[in-house]
C-alpha atoms as a PDB file:
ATOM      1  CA  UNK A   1      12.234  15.895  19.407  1.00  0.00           C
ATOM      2  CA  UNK A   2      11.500  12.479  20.781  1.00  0.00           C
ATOM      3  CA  UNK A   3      10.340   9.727  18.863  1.00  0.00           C
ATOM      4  CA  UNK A   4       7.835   7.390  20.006  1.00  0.00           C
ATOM      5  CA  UNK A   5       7.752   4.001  17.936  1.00  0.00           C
ATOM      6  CA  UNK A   6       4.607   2.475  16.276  1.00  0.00           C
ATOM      7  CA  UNK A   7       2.727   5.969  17.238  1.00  0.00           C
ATOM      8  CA  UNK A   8       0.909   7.501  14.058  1.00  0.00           C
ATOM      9  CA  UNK A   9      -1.089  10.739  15.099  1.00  0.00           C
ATOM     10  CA  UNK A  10      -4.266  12.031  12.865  1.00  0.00           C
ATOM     11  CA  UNK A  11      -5.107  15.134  13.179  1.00  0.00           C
ATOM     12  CA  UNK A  12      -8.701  15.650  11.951  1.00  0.00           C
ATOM     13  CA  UNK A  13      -9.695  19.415  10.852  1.00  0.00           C
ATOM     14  CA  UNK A  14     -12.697  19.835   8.659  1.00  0.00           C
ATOM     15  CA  UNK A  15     -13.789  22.609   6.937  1.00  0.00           C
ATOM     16  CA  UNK A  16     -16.765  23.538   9.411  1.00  0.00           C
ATOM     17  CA  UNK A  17     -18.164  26.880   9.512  1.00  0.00           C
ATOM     18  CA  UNK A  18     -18.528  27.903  12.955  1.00  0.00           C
ATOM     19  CA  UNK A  19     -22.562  28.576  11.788  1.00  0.00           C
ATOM     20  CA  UNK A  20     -22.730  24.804  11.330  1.00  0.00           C
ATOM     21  CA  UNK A  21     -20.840  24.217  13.856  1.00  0.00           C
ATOM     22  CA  UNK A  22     -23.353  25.854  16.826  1.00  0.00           C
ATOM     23  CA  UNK A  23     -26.688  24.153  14.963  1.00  0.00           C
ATOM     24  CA  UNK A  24     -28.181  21.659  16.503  1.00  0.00           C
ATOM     25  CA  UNK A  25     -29.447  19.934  13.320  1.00  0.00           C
ATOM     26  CA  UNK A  26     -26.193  19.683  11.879  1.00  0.00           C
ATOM     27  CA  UNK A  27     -24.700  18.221  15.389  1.00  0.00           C
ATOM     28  CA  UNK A  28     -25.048  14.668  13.620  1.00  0.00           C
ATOM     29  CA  UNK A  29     -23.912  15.486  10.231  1.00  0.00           C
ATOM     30  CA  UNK A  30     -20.704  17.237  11.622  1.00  0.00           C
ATOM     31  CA  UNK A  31     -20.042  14.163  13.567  1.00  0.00           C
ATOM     32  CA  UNK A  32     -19.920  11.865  10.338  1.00  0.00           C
ATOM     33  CA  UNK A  33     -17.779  14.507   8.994  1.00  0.00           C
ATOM     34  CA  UNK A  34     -15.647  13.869  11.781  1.00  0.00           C
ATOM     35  CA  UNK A  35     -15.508  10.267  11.683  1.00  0.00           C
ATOM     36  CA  UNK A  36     -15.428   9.951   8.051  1.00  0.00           C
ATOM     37  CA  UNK A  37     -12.139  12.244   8.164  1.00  0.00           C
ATOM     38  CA  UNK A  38     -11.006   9.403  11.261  1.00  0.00           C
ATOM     39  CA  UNK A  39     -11.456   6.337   9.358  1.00  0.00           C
ATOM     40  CA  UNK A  40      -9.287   7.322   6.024  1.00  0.00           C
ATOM     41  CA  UNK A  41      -7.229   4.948   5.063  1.00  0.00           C
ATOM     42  CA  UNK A  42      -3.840   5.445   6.362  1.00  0.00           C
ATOM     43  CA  UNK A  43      -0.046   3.761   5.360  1.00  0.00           C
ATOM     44  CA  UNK A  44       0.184   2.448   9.273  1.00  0.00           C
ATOM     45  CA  UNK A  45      -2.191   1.979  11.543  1.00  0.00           C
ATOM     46  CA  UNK A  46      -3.722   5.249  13.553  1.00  0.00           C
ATOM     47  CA  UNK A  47      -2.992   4.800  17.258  1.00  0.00           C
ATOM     48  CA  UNK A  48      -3.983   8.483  18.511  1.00  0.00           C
ATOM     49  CA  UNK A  49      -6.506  10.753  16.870  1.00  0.00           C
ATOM     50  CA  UNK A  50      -6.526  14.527  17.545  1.00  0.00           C
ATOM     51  CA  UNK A  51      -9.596  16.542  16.940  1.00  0.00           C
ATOM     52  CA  UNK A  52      -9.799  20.336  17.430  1.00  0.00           C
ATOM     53  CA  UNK A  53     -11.191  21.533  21.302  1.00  0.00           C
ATOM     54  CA  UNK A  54     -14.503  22.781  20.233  1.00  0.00           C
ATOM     55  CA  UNK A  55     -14.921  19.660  17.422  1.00  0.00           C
ATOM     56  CA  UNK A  56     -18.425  19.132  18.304  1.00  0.00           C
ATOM     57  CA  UNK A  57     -20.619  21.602  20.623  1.00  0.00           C
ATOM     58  CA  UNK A  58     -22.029  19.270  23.105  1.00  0.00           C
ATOM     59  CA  UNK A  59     -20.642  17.440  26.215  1.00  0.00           C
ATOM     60  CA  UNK A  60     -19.294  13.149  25.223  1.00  0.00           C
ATOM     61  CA  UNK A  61     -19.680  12.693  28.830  1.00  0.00           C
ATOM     62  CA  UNK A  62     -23.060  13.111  29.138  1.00  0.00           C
ATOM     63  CA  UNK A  63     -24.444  12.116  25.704  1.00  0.00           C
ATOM     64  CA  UNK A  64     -24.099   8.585  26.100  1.00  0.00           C
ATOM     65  CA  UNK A  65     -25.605   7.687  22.133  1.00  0.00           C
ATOM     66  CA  UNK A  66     -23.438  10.262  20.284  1.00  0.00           C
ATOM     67  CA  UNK A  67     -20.306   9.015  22.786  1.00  0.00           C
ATOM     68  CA  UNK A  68     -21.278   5.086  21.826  1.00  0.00           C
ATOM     69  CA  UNK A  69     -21.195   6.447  17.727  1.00  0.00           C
ATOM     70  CA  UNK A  70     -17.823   7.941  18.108  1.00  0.00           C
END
């Protein structure tokens, strides 16, 4: 196993129903719920933050408000 100095990973996994995770209207609240998991405090810095494939159901790349949020 390499080491890689000064890296500390997050990996973010809520508790999301996959119900919640396909509705629209909870697109924004899951995304806080994301974010909020992001920002906890940590012992060292977070340099790289991994959030599951299917975190949010819509496409970063083309929603430019929800992209500038994150």
């Amino acid at each position: 196993v390499d080491v890689v100095p000064n890296m500390y990973l997050r990996i973010v996994q809520p508790c999301i129903s996959q119900k919640l995770k396909s509705d629209p209207a909870m697109r924004l609240h899951n995304l806080e719920t994301y974010l909020k998991l992001t920002r906890l405090p940590a012992n060292n810095p977070i340099t790289i933050v991994i959030w599951p494939e299917a975190a949010l159901p819509l496409f970063l790349e083309q929603d430019t408000v929800r992209r500038h949020y994150i």
